[in-house]
Protein backbone atom coordinates (compact mmCIF):
# COMPACT_ATOMS: atom_id res chain seq x y z
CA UNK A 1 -21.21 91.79 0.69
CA UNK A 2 -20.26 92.76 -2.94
CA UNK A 3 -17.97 92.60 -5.49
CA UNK A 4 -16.30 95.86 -6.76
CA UNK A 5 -14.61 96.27 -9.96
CA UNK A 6 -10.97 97.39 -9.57
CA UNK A 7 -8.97 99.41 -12.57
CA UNK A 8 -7.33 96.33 -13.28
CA UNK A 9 -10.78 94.67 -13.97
CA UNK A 10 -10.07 91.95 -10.98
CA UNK A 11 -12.77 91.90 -8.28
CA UNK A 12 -12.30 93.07 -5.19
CA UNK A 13 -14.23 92.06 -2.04
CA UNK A 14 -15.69 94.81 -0.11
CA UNK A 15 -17.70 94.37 3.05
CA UNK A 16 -21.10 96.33 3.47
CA UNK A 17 -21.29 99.48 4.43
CA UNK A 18 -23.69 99.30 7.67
CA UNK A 19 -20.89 98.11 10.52
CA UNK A 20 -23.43 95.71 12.19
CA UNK A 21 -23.88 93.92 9.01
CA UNK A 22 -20.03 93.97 7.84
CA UNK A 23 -19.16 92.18 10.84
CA UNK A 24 -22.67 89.51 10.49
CA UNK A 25 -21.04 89.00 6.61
CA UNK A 26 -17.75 89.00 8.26
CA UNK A 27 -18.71 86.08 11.13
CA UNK A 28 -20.34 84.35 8.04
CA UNK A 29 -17.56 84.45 5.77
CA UNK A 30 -15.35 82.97 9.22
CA UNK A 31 -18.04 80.00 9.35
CA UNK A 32 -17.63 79.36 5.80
CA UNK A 33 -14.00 79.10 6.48
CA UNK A 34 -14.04 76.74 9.00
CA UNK A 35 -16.79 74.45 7.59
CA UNK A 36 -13.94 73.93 4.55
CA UNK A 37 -11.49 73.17 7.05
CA UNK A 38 -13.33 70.83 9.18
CA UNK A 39 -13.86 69.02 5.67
CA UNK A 40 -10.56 69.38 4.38
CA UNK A 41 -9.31 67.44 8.27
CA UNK A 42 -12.32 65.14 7.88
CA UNK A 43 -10.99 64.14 4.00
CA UNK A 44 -7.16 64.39 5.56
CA UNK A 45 -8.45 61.57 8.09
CA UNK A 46 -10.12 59.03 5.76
CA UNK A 47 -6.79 59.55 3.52
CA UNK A 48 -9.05 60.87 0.93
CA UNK A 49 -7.04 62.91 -1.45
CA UNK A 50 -9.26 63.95 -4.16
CA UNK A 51 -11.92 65.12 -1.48
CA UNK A 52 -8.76 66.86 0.23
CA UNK A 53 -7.61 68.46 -3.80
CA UNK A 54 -11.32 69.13 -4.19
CA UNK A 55 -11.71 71.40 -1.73
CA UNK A 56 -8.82 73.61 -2.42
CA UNK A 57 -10.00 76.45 -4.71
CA UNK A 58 -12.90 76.94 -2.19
CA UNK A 59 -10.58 77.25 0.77
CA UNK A 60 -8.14 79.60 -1.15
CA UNK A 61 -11.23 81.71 -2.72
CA UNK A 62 -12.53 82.25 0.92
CA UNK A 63 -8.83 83.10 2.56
CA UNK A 64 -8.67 85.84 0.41
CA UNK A 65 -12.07 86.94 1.21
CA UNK A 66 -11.45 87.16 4.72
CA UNK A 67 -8.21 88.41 4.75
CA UNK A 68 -9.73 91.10 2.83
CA UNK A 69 -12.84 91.57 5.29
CA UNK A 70 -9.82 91.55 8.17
CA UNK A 71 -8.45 94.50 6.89
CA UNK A 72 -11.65 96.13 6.38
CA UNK A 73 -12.87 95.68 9.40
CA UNK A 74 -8.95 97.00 10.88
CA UNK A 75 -9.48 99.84 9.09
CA UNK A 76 -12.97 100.55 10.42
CA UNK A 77 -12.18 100.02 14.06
CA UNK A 78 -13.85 102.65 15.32
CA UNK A 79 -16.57 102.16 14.10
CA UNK A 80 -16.68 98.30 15.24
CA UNK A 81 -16.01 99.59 18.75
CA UNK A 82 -19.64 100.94 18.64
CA UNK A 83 -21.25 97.46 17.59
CA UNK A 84 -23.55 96.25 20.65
CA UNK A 85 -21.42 94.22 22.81
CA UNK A 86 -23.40 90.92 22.31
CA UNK A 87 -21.86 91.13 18.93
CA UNK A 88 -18.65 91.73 19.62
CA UNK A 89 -18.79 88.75 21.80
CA UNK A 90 -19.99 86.64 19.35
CA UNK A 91 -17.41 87.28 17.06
CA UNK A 92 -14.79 87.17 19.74
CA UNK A 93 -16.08 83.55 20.24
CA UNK A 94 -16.00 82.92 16.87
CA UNK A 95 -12.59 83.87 16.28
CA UNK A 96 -11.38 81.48 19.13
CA UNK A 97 -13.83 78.67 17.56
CA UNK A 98 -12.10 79.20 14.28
CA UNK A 99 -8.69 79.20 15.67
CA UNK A 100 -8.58 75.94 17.46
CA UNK A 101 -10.16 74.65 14.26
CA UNK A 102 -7.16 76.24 12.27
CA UNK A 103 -4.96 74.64 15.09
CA UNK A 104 -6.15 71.23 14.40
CA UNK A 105 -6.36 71.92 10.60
CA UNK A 106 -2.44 72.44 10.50
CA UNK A 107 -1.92 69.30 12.42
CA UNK A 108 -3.80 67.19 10.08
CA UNK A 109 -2.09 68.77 6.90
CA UNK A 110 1.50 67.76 8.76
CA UNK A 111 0.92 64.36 9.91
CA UNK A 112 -0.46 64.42 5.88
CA UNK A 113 3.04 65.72 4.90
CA UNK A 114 5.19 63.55 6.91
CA UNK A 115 2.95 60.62 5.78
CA UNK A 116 3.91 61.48 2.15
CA UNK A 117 7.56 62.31 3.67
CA UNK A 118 8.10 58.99 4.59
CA UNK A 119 6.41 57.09 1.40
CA UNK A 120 8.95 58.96 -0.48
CA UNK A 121 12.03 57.91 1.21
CA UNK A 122 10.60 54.09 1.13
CA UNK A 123 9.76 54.11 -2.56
CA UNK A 124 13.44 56.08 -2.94
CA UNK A 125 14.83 52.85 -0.43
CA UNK A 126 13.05 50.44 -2.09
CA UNK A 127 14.12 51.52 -5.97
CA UNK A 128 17.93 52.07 -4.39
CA UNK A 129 17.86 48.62 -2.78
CA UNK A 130 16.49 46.79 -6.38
CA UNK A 131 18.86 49.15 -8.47
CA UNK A 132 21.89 47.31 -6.03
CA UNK A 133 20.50 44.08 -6.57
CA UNK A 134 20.73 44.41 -10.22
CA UNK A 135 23.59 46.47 -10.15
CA UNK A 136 26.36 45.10 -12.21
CA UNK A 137 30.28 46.13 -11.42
CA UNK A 138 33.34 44.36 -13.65
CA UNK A 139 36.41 44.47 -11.85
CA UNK A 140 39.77 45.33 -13.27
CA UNK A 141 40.33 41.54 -14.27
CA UNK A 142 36.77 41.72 -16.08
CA UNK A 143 35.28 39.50 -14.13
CA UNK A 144 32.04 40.68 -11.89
CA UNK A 145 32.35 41.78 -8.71
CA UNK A 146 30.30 42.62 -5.56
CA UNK A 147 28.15 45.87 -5.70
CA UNK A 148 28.20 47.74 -2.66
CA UNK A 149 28.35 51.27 -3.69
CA UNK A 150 25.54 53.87 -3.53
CA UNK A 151 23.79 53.86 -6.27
CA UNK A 152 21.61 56.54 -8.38
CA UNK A 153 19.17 55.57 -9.67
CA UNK A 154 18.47 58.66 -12.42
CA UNK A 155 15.65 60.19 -10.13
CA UNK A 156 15.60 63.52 -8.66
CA UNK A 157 15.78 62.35 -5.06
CA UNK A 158 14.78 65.73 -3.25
CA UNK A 159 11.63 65.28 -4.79
């Protein structure tokens, strides 16, 4: 693996030349990936967020670095097809490994969501129900009356 320097002085990934090592730097890159993501479930689990937020640049650094190697590797098909066939199978096997592990990576991060879904709408219910307790009305007489309306209560409640 190295880095390249593009015009726009960004680095760009590039895989090695030699096709039997692109695709070894390509399985490792793959592991990589899913050791992050077999963290990021395992800090999803214990409800550890900072671990979770930790992790993040990491993940995202090495997404782009495979989708990159993907495409490399797409473009140099051909040249795959001539890898030993022990390889190829290993990195068939790894790509199913790494997809179940995506599989149950996605689950995690929605039963995360609708966790934080539905702590939302309680704290929303809970402020609503406090602001109608406290909620004051005067009637046309003056006098106080019953509070029964819905009530804002000045927060942006699609957050």
């Amino acid at each position: 693996m190295r880095q390249q320097h593009a015009g726009e002085g960004h680095d760009t990934f590039r895989l090695s030349d030699d096709p039997g090592k692109a695709m070894r730097e390509m399985m490792s890159m793959i592991d990589a990936l899913r050791n992050l993501y077999d963290q990021e479930n395992q800090a999803l689990a214990a409800g550890n967020i900072a671990g979770f937020m930790a992790l993040q640049d990491s993940k995202n650094d090495t997404t782009q670095r495979c989708r990159a190697g993907a495409k490399q590797l797409i473009q140099r098909r051909a040249e795959m097809e001539r890898l030993p066939a022990t390889l190829r199978e290993q990195a068939k096997a790894q790509q199913e490994a790494f997809a179940t592990m995506r599989e149950a990576n996605l689950k995690a991060l929605g039963r995360a969501q609708r966790g934080v879904a539905r702590l939302g709408n309680r704290i929303m219910n809970i402020a609503r129900n406090a602001a109608r307790q406290e909620g004051v009305k005067y009637g046309a007489s003056g006098g106080l009356e019953e509070y029964n309306k819905r009530v804002s209560i000045g927060v942006d409640e699609s957050a």
